[in-house]
Protein backbone atom coordinates (compact mmCIF):
# COMPACT_ATOMS: atom_id res chain seq x y z
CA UNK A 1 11.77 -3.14 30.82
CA UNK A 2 13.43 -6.28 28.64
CA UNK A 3 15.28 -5.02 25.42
CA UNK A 4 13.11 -8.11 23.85
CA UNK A 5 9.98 -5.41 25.32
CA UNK A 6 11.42 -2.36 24.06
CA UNK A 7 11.87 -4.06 20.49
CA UNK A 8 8.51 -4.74 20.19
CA UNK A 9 6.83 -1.13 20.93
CA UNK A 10 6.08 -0.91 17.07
CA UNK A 11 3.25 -1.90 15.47
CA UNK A 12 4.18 -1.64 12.26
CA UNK A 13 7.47 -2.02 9.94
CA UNK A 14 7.39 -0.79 6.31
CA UNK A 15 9.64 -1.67 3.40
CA UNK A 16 9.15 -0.39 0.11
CA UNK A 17 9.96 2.02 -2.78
CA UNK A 18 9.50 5.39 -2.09
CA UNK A 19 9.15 7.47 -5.18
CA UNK A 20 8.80 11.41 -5.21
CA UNK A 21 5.94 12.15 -7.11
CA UNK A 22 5.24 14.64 -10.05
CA UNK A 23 1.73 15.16 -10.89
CA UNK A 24 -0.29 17.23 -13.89
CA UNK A 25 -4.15 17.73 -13.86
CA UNK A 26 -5.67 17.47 -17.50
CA UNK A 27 -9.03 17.74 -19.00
CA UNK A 28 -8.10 14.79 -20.99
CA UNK A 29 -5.60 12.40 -21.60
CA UNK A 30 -3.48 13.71 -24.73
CA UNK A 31 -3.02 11.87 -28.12
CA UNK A 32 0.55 11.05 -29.20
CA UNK A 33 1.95 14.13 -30.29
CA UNK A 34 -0.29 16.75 -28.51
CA UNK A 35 0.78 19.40 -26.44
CA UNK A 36 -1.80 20.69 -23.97
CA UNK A 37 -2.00 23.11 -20.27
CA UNK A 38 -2.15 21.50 -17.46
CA UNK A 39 -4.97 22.42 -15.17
CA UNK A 40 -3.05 21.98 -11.90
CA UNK A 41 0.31 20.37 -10.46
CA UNK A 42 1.20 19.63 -7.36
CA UNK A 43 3.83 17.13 -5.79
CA UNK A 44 4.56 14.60 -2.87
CA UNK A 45 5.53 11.48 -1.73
CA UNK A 46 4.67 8.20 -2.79
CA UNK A 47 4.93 4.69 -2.81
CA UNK A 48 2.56 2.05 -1.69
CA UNK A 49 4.48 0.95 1.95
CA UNK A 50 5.59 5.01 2.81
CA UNK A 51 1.47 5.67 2.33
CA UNK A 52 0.21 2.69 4.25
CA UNK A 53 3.06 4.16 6.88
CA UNK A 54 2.06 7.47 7.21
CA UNK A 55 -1.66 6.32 6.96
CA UNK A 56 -1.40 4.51 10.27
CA UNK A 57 0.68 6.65 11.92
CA UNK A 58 -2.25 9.26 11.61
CA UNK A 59 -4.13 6.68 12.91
CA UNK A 60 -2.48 7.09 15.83
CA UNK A 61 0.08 3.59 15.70
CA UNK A 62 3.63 4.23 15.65
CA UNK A 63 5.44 2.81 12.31
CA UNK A 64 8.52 2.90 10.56
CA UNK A 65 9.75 2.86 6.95
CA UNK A 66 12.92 0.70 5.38
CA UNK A 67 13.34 2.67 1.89
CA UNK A 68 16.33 4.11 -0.23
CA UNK A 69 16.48 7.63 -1.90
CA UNK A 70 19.26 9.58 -3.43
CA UNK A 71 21.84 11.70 -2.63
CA UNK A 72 20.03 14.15 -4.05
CA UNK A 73 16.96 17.20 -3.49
CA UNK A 74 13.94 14.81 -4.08
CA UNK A 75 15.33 12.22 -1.41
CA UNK A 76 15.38 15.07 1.12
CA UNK A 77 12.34 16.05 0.31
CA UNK A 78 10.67 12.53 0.16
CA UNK A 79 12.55 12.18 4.04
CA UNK A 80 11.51 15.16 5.62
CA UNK A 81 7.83 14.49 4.55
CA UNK A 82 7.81 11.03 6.00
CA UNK A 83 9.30 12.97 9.29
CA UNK A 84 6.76 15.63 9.70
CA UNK A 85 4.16 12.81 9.67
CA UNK A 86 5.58 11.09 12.60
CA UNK A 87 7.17 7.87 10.82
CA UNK A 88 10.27 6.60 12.20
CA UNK A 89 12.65 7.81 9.15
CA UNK A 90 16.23 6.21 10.77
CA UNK A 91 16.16 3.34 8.50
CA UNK A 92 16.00 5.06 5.11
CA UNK A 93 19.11 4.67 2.92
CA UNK A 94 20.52 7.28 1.05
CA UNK A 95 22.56 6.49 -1.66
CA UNK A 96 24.52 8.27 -4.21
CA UNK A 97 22.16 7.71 -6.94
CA UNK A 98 19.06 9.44 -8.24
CA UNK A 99 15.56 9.04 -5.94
CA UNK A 100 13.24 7.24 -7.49
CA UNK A 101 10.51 9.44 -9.71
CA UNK A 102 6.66 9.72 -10.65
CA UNK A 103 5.42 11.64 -13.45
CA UNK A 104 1.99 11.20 -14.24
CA UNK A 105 -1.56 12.89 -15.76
CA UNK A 106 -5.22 12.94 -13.80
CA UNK A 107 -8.03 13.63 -15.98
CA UNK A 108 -9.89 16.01 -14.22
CA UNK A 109 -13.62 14.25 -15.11
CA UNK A 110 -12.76 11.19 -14.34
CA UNK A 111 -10.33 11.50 -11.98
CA UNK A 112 -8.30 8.66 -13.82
CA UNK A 113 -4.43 8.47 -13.64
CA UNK A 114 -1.45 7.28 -15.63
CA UNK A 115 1.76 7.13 -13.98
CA UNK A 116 5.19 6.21 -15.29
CA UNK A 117 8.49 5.16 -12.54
CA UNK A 118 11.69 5.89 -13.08
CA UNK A 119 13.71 3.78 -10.91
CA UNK A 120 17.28 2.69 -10.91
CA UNK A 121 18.05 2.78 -7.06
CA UNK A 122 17.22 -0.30 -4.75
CA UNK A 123 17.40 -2.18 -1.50
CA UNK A 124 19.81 -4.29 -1.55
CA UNK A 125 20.38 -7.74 1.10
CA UNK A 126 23.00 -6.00 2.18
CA UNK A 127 21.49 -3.31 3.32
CA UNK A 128 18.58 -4.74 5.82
CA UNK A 129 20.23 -4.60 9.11
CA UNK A 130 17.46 -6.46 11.07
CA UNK A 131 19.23 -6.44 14.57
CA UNK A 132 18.76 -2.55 14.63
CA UNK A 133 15.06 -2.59 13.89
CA UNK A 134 12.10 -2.70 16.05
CA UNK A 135 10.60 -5.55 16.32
CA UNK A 136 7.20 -4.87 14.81
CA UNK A 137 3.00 -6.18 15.24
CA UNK A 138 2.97 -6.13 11.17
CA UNK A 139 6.01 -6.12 8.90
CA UNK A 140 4.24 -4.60 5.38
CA UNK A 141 6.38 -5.50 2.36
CA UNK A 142 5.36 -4.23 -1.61
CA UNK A 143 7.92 -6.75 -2.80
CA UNK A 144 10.21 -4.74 -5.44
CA UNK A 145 13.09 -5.47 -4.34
CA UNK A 146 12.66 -9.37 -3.29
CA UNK A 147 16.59 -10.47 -1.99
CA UNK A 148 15.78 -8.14 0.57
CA UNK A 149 12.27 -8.41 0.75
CA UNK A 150 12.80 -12.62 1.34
CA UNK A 151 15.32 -11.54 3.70
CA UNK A 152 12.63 -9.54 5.54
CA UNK A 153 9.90 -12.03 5.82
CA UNK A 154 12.05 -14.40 6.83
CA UNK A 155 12.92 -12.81 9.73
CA UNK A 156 9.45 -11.78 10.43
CA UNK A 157 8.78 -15.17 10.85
CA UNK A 158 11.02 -16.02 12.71
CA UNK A 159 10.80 -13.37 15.36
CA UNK A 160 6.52 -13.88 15.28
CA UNK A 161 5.26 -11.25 12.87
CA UNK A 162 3.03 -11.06 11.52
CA UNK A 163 3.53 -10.68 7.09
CA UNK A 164 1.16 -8.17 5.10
CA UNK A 165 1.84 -7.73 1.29
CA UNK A 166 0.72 -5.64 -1.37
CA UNK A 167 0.85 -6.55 -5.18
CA UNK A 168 -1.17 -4.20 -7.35
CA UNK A 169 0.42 -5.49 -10.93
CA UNK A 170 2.02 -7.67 -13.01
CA UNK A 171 6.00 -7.09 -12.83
CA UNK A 172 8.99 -8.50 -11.33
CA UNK A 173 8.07 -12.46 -9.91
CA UNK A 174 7.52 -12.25 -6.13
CA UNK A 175 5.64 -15.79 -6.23
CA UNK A 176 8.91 -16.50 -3.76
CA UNK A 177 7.48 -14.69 -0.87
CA UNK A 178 4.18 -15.91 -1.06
CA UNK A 179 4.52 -18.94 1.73
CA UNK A 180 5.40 -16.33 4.34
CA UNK A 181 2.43 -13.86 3.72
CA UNK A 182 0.13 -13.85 6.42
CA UNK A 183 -2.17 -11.52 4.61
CA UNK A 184 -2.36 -10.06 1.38
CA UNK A 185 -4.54 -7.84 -0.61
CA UNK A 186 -4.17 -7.88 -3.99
CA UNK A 187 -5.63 -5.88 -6.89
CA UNK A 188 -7.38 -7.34 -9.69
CA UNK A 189 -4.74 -5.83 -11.91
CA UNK A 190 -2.53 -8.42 -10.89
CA UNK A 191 -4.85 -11.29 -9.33
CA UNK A 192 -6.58 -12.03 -12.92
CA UNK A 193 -3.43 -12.14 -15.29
CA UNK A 194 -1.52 -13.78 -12.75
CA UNK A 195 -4.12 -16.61 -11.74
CA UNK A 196 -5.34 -16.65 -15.53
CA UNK A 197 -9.00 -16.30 -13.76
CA UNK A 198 -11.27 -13.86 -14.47
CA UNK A 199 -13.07 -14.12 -11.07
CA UNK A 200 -12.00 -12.98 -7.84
CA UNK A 201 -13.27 -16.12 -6.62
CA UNK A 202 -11.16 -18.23 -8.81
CA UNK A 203 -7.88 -15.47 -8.47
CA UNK A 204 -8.21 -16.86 -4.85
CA UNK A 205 -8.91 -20.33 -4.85
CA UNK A 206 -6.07 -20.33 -7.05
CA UNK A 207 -3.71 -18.15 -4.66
CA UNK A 208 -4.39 -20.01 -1.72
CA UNK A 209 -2.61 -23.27 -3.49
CA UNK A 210 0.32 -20.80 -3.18
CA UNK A 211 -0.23 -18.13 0.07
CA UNK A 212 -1.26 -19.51 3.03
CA UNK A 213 -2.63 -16.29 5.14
CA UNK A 214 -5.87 -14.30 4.01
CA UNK A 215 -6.69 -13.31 0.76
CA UNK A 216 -8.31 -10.18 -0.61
CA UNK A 217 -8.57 -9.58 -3.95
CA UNK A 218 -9.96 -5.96 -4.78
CA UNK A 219 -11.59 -4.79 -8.08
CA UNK A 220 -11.83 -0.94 -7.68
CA UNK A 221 -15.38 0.34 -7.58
CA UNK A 222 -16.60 -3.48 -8.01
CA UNK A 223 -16.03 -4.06 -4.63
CA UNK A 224 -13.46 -6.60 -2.96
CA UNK A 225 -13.58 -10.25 -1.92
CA UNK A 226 -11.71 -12.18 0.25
CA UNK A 227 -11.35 -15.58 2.33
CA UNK A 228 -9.53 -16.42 5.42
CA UNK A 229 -6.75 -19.41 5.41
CA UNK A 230 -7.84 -22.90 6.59
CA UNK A 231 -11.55 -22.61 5.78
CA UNK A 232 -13.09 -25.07 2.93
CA UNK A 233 -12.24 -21.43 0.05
CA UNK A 234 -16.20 -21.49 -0.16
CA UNK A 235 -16.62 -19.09 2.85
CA UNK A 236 -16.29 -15.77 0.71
CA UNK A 237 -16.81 -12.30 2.17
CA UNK A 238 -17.56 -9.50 -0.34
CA UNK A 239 -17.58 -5.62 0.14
CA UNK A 240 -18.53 -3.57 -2.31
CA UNK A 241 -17.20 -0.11 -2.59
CA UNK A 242 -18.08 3.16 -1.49
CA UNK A 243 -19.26 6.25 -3.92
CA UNK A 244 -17.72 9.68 -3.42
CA UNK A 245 -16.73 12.52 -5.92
CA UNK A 246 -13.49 10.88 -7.51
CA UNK A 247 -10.97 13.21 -7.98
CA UNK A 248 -8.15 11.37 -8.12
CA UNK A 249 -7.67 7.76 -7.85
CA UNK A 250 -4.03 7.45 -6.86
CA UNK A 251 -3.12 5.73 -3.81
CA UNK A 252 -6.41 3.99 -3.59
CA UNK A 253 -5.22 1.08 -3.19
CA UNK A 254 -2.54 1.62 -0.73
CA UNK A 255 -5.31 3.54 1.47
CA UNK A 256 -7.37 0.33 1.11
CA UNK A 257 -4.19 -1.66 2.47
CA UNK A 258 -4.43 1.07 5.36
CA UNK A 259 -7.57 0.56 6.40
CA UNK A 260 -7.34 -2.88 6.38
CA UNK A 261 -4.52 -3.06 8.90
CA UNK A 262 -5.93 -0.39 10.38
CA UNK A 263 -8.58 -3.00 11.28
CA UNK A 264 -6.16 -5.83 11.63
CA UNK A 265 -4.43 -3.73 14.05
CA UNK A 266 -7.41 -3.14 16.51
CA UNK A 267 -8.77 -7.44 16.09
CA UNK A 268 -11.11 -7.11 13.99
CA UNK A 269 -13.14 -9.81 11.79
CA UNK A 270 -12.41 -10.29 8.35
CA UNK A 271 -15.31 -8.62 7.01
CA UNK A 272 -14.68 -4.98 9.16
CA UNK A 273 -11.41 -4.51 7.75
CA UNK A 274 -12.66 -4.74 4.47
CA UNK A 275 -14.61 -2.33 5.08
CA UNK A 276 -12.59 -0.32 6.61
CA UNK A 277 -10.26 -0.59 3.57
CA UNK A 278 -13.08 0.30 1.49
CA UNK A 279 -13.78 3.76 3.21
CA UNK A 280 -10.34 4.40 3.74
CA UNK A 281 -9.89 4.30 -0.06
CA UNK A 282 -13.13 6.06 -1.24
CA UNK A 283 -11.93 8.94 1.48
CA UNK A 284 -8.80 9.34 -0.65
CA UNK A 285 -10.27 9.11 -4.24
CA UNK A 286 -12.14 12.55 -2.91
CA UNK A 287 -8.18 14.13 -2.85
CA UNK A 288 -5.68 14.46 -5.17
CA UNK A 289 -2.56 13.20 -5.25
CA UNK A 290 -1.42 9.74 -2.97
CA UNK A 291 -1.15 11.24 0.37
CA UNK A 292 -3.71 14.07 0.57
CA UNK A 293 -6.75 11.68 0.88
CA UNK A 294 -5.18 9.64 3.77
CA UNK A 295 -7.76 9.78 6.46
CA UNK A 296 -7.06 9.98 10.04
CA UNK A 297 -8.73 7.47 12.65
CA UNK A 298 -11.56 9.91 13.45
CA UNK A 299 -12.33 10.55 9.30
CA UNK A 300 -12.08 7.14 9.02
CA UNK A 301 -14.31 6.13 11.63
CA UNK A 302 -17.06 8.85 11.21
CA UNK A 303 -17.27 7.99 7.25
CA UNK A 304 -18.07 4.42 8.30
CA UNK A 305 -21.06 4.88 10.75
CA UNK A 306 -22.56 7.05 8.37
CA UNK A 307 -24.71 5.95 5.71
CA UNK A 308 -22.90 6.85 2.25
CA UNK A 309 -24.18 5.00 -1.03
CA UNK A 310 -22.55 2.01 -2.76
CA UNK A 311 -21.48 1.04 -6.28
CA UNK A 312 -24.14 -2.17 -6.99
C-alpha cells in the first residue's frame, strides 16, 4: 500500500481544548452568597472536539485528537479516558502547565447547566506537526486556539479535507477561518449576537457572505435550520428537536456536531444529518455529564426509526 494510502485510513482529525470536568448536581441554582449540598458529583472529560471524537469512534470510525493538557493528574486522567475509548491519543501535548478545568452546577429539574473554564494552557503553531498526522475524511476544529487552528485548515485544504467547525459562543474572533469551513454548525448563542439577527434564517444568509460550506444554525429545543452552499439561501431545511427526560444538557451540542458527521460520514443528504444530530443530542440530554449520553451507532440508529415526540 502507498504511504499517501496509509495516511488517509482516518476519517476523522480532532483539534480542540480538552478540559477535565468537575460537575455538582443542585436542586437550584444558588443566590450570591448561599451555601447549599450538592445532590450528586461526578467527573470526566470534556471539550467540544475530544466529545465529537470519542462520539464517532463509538460509532465505529477511527479518529484522532490534537489537544494539550498538563503535566499534571487531570491531564492523565483526561488521556487515559480518550484511550480507553479507542481515539488515537499520540498527538496530545503535555505541557508543564496546569490542564485545563470545568467546574460547573446542573439543576436537577431542569437539567440546566452553568459552567465556568479555567484555561491558561494552549496550542501553539508551533506545536501542529502536520507531516506526522493522518491524513483525515474530516478535520473538526472548535477554533480556540486560531494560529494553530488557521494553520490546520490550511492544510486541510490543501491536502483535500474536508473542514467541520463548531462555534457555540461569542469569544475570541475566529471570523479568520471562516473561508475554509466546509461545514459548520453553529449555536444560536453565537449565530444571533454575532450576525446581529434574531432569525436563524437571517444568522445564515448573513454567514454565508462570510463561510462558504453548509450552514446550520441550532436553537436548542427550537429545532435547527440550515442551507447548503451555492443554492439561491432560500432553500432552508428545518428540524425540530427531539423530547426526552432532560437531565443534563451538557455536551448537547457537541453530540449534535456528532451526529451530524456521523451522517456526513456515511453520504447522507442535508436534511438526515440534521436529524441525526438532533437524536444524537436529545440521547445525551437523558445523561449527565458531556460524555455519558454519547450514543453509539446502534442507540443512535434505533432512537431514529422510532417514533419519539417533538418540541412544536
Amino acid at each position: 500500500m502507498k504511504k499517501t494510502d496509509m495516511r488517509r485510513r482516518i476519517d476523522c482529525l480532532g483539534m480542540g481544548i480538552i478540559p477535565y470536568d468537575l460537575l455538582f448536581n443542585v436542586s437550584r441554582y444558588p443566590d450570591a452568597g448561599m451555601k447549599i449540598n450538592a445532590s450528586g458529583f461526578f467527573m470526566q472529560g470534556g471539550g467540544p472536539v475530544p466529545n465529537v471524537a470519542i462520539g464517532l469512534a463509538r460509532m465505529g470510525f477511527k479518529t484522532a485528537l490534537i489537544a494539550v493538557v498538563g503535566d499534571d493528574p487531570f491531564g492523565k486522567l483526561s488521556i487515559d479516558e480518550i484511550r480507553r475509548e479507542g481515539v488515537d491519543h499520540r498527538f496530545i501535548i503535555v505541557k508543564k502547565q496546569p490542564s485545563a478545568l470545568a467546574g460547573g452546577w446542573i439543576e436537577d429539574v431542569s437539567g440546566r447547566r452553568t459552567l465556568v473554564l479555567s484555561r491558561k494552557i494552549f496550542v501553539e503553531p508551533a506545536d501542529i506537526k502536520t507531516s506526522t498526522y493522518p491524513v483525515p475524511r474530516i478535520l473538526h476544529l472548535d477554533g480556540r486556539d486560531m494560529p494553530a487552528t488557521l494553520k490546520l485548515a490550511r492544510w486541510a485544504k490543501r491536502s483535500g479535507v474536508i473542514v467541520s467547525f463548531d462555534i457555540g459562543s461569542m469569544r475570541n474572533d475566529i471570523s479568520a477561518v471562516f473561508p475554509y469551513v466546509d461545514h459548520i454548525v453553529v449555536a444560536d448563542g453565537y449565530a444571533f449576537p454575532f450576525t446581529k439577527t434574531r432569525t436563524a434564517r437571517g444568522a445564515i444568509r448573513k454567514l454565508a457572505k462570510l463561510c462558504p460550506g453548509t450552514i446550520v444554525v441550532t436553537e436548542g429545543i427550537k429545532g435547527s435550520t440550515g442551507c447548503e452552499p451555492h443554492s439561491d439561501k432560500t432553500d432552508f431545511v428545518f428540524h425540530p428537536a427531539y423530547k426526552v427526560r432532560n437531565i443534563d444538557t451538557t455536551g448537547a451540542g457537541d453530540c449534535y456536531h456528532t451526529g451530524y458527521l456521523y451522517g456526513l460520514l456515511k453520504g447522507f443528504e442535508l436534511v438526515e444529518r440534521m436529524k441525526l444530530g438532533s437524536a444524537a443530542a436529545a440521547l445525551k440530554c437523558t445523561r449527565p455529564g458531556a460524555r455519558s449520553g454519547i450514543p453509539t451507532e446502534a442507540q443512535l440508529l434505533k432512537f431514529v426509526k422510532s417514533r419519539r415526540p417533538i418540541y412544536r
